[in-house]
C-alpha atoms as a PDB file:
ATOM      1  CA  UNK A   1      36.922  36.414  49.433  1.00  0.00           C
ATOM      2  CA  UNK A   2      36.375  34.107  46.319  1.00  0.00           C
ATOM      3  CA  UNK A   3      39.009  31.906  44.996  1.00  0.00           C
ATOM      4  CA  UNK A   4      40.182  33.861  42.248  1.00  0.00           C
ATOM      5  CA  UNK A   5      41.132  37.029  44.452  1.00  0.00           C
ATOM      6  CA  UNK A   6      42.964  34.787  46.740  1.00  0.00           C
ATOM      7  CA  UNK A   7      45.333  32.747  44.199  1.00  0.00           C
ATOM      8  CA  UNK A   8      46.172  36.534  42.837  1.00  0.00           C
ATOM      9  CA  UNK A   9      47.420  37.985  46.208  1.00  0.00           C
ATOM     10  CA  UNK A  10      49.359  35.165  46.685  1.00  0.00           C
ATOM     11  CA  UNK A  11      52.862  34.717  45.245  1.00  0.00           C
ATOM     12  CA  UNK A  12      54.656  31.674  44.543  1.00  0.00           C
ATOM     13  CA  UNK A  13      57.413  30.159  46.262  1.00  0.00           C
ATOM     14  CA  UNK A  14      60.338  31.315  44.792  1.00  0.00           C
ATOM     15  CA  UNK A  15      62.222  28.879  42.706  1.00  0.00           C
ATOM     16  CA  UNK A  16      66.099  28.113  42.085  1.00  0.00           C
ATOM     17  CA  UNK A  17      67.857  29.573  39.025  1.00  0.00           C
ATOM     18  CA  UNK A  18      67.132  26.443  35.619  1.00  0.00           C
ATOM     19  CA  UNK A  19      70.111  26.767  34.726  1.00  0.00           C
ATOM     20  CA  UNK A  20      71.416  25.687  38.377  1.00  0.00           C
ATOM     21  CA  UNK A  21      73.778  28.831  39.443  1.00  0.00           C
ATOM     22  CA  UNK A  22      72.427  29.318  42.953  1.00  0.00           C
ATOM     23  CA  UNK A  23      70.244  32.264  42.747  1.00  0.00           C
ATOM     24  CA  UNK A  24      66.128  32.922  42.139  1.00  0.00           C
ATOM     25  CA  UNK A  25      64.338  32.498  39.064  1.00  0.00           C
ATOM     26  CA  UNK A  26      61.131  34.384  37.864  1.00  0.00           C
ATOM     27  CA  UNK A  27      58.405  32.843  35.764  1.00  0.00           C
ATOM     28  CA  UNK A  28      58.682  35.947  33.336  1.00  0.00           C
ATOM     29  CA  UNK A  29      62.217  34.793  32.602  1.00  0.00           C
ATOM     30  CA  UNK A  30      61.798  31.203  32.025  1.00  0.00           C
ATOM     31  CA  UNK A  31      63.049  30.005  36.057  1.00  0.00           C
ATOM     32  CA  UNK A  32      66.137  32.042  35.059  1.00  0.00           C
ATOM     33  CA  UNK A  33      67.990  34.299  37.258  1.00  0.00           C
ATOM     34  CA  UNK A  34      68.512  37.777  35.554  1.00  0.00           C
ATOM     35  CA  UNK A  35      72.393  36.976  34.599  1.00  0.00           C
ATOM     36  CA  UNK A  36      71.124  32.993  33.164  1.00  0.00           C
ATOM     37  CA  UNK A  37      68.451  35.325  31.247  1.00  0.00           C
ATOM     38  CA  UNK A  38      70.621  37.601  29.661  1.00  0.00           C
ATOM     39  CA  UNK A  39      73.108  34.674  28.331  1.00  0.00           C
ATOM     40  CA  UNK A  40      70.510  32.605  27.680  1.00  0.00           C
ATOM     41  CA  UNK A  41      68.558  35.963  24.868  1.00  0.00           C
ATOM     42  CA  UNK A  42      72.322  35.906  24.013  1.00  0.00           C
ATOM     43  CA  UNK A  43      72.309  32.523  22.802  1.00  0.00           C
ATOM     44  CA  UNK A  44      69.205  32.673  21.039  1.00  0.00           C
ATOM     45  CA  UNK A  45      70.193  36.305  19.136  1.00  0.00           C
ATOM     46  CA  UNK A  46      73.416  34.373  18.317  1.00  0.00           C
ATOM     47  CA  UNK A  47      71.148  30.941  17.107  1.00  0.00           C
ATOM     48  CA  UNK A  48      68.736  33.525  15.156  1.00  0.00           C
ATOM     49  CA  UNK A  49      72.088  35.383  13.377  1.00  0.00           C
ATOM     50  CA  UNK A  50      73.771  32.248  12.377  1.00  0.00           C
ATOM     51  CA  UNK A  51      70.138  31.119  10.989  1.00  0.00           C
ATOM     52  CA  UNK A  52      69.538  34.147   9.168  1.00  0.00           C
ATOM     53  CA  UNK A  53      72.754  34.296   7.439  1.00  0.00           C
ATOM     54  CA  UNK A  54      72.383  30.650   6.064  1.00  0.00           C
ATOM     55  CA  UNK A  55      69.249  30.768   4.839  1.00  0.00           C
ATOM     56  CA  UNK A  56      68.983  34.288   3.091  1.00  0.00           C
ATOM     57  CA  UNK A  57      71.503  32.877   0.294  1.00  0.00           C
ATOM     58  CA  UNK A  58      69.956  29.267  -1.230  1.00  0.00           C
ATOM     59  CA  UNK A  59      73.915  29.011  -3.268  1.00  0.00           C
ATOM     60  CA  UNK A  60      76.450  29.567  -0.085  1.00  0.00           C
ATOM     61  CA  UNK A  61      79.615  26.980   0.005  1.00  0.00           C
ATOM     62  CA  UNK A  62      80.071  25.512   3.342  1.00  0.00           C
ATOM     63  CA  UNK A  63      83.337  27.773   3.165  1.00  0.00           C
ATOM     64  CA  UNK A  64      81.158  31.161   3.205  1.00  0.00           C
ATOM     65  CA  UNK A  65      78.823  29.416   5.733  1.00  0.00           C
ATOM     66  CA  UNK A  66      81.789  29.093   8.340  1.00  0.00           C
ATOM     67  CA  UNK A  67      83.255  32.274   7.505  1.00  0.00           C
ATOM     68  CA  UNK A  68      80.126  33.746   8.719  1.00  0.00           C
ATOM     69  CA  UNK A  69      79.872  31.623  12.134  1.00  0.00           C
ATOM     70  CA  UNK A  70      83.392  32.636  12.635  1.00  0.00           C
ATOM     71  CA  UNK A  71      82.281  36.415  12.049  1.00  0.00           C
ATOM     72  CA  UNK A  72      79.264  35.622  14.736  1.00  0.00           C
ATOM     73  CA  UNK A  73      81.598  34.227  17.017  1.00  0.00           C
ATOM     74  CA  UNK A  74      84.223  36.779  16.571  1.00  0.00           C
ATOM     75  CA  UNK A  75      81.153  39.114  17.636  1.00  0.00           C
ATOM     76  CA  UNK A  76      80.138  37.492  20.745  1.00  0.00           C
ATOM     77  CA  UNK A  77      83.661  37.591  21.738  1.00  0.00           C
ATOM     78  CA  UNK A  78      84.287  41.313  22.087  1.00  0.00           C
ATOM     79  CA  UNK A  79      85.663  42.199  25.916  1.00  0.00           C
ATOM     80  CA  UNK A  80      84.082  44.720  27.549  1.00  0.00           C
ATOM     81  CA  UNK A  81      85.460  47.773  28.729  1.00  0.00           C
ATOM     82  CA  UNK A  82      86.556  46.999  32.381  1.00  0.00           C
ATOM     83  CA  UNK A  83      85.113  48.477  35.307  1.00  0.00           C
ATOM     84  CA  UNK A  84      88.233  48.179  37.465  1.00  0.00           C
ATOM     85  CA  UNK A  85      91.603  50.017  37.974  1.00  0.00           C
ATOM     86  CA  UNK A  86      94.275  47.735  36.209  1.00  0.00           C
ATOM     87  CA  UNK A  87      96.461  48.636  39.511  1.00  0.00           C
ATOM     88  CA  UNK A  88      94.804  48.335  42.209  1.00  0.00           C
ATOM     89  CA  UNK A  89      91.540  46.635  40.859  1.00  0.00           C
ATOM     90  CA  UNK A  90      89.361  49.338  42.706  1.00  0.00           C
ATOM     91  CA  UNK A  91      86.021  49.590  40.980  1.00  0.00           C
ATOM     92  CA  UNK A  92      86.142  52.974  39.113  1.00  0.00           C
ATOM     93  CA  UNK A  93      82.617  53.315  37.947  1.00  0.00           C
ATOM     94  CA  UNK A  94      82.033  56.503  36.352  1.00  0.00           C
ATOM     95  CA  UNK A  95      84.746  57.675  37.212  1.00  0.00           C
ATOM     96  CA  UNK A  96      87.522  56.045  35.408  1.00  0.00           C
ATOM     97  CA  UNK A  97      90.368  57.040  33.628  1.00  0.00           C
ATOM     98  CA  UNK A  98      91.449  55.576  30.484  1.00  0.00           C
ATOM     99  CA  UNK A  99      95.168  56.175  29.404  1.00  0.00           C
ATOM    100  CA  UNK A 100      97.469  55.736  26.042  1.00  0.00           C
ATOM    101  CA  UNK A 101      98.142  52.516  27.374  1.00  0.00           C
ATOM    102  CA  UNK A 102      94.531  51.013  26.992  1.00  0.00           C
ATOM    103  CA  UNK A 103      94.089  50.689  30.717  1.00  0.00           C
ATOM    104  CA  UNK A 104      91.716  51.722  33.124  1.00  0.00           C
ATOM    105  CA  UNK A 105      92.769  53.110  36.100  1.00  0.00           C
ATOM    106  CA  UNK A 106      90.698  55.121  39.540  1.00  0.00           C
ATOM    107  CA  UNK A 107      91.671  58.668  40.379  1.00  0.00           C
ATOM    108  CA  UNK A 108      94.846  57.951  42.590  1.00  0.00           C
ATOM    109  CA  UNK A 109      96.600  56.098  39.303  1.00  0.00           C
ATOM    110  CA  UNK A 110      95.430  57.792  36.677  1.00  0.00           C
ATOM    111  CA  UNK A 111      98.293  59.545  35.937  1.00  0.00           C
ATOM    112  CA  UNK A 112     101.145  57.785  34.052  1.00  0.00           C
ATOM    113  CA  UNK A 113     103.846  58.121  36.550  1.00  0.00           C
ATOM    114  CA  UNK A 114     101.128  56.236  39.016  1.00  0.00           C
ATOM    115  CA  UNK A 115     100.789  52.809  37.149  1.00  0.00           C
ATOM    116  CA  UNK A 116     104.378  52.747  35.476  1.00  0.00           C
ATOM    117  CA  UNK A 117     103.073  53.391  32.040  1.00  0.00           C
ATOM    118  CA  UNK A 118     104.500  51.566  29.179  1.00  0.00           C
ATOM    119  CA  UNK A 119     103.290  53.999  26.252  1.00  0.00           C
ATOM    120  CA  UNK A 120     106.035  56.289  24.852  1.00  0.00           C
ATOM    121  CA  UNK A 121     104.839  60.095  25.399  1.00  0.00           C
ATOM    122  CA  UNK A 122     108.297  61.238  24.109  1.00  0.00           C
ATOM    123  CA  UNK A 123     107.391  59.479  20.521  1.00  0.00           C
ATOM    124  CA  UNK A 124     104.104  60.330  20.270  1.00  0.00           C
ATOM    125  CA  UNK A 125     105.154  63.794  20.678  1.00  0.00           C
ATOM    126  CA  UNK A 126     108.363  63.490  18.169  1.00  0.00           C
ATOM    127  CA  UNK A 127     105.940  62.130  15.731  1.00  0.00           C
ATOM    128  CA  UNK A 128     103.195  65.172  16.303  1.00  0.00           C
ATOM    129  CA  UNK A 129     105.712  68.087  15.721  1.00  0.00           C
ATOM    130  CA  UNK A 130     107.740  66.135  12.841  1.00  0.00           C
ATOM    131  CA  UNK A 131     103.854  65.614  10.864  1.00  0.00           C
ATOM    132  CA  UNK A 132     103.067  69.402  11.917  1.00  0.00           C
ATOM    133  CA  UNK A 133     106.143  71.084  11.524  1.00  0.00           C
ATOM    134  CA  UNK A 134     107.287  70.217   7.696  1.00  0.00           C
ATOM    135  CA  UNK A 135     110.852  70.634   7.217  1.00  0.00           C
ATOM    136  CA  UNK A 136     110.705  73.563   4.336  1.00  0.00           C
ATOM    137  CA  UNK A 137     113.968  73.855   2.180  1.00  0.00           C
ATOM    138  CA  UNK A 138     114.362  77.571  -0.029  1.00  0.00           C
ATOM    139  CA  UNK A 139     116.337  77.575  -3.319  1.00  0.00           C
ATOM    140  CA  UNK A 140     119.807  78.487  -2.443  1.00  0.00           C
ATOM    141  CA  UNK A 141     119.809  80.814  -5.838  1.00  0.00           C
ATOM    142  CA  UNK A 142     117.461  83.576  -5.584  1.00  0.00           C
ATOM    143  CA  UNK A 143     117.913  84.451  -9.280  1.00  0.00           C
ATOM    144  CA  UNK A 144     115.283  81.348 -10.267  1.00  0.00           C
ATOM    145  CA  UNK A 145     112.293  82.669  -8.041  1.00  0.00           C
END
């Protein structure tokens, strides 16, 4: 076997995360772990944005060019839509149940009576039949029809 097949069949020792969290890095990722990689393209699509925005206007005030890192960081700060049951913190996967409420709840507390549900069905419903169900007054004088 010549050298060349021999340093291809051969992997290398696995190294610790860069960033320092504990788990593997891969040389395709920069010694990141997969979770260190994905913040880390986060960072740079941030860096990039915030780049982009200040140089594609030569005349921007330092007032519009914080507006717009605010509007990055407002961005970057979106939750995600949990993965858990707000009750019993099950993890719901596909099958989760979102209610009025904005929670996210598994199949046993999915219904409203189940996690104590603060959102007012009675209202809601007041407010459906008053917008389709116009109160409609006649002319008490039939003479000016």
């Amino acid at each position: 076997m010549s050298d060349s097949q021999s340093q291809i069949s051969q992997p290398t020792s696995p190294r610790k995360c860069a960033r320092g969290c504990g788990f593997f890095g891969h040389p395709k990722n920069k010694f990141l772990c997969s979770k260190c990689y994905a913040d880390y393209l986060k960072e740079e699509i941030a860096k990039s944005a915030v780049v982009d925005t200040l140089t594609s206007s030569p005349c921007k005030t330092p007032k519009d060019s914080t507006a717009n890192a605010d509007l990055v960081a407002e961005s970057a700060a979106v939750p995600a839509k949990s993965n858990r049951c707000f009750c019993c913190k099950k993890k719901v996967g596909l099958m989760s149940f979102g209610c009025r409420c904005g929670g996210t709840f598994c199949g046993r507390h999915r219904y409203p009576e189940e996690h104590k549900c603060d959102f007012d069905f009675k209202d809601l419903g007041r407010k459906v039949l008053a917008k389709e169900n116009p109160a409609i007054t006649t002319d008490k004088l039939p003479e000016r029809i």
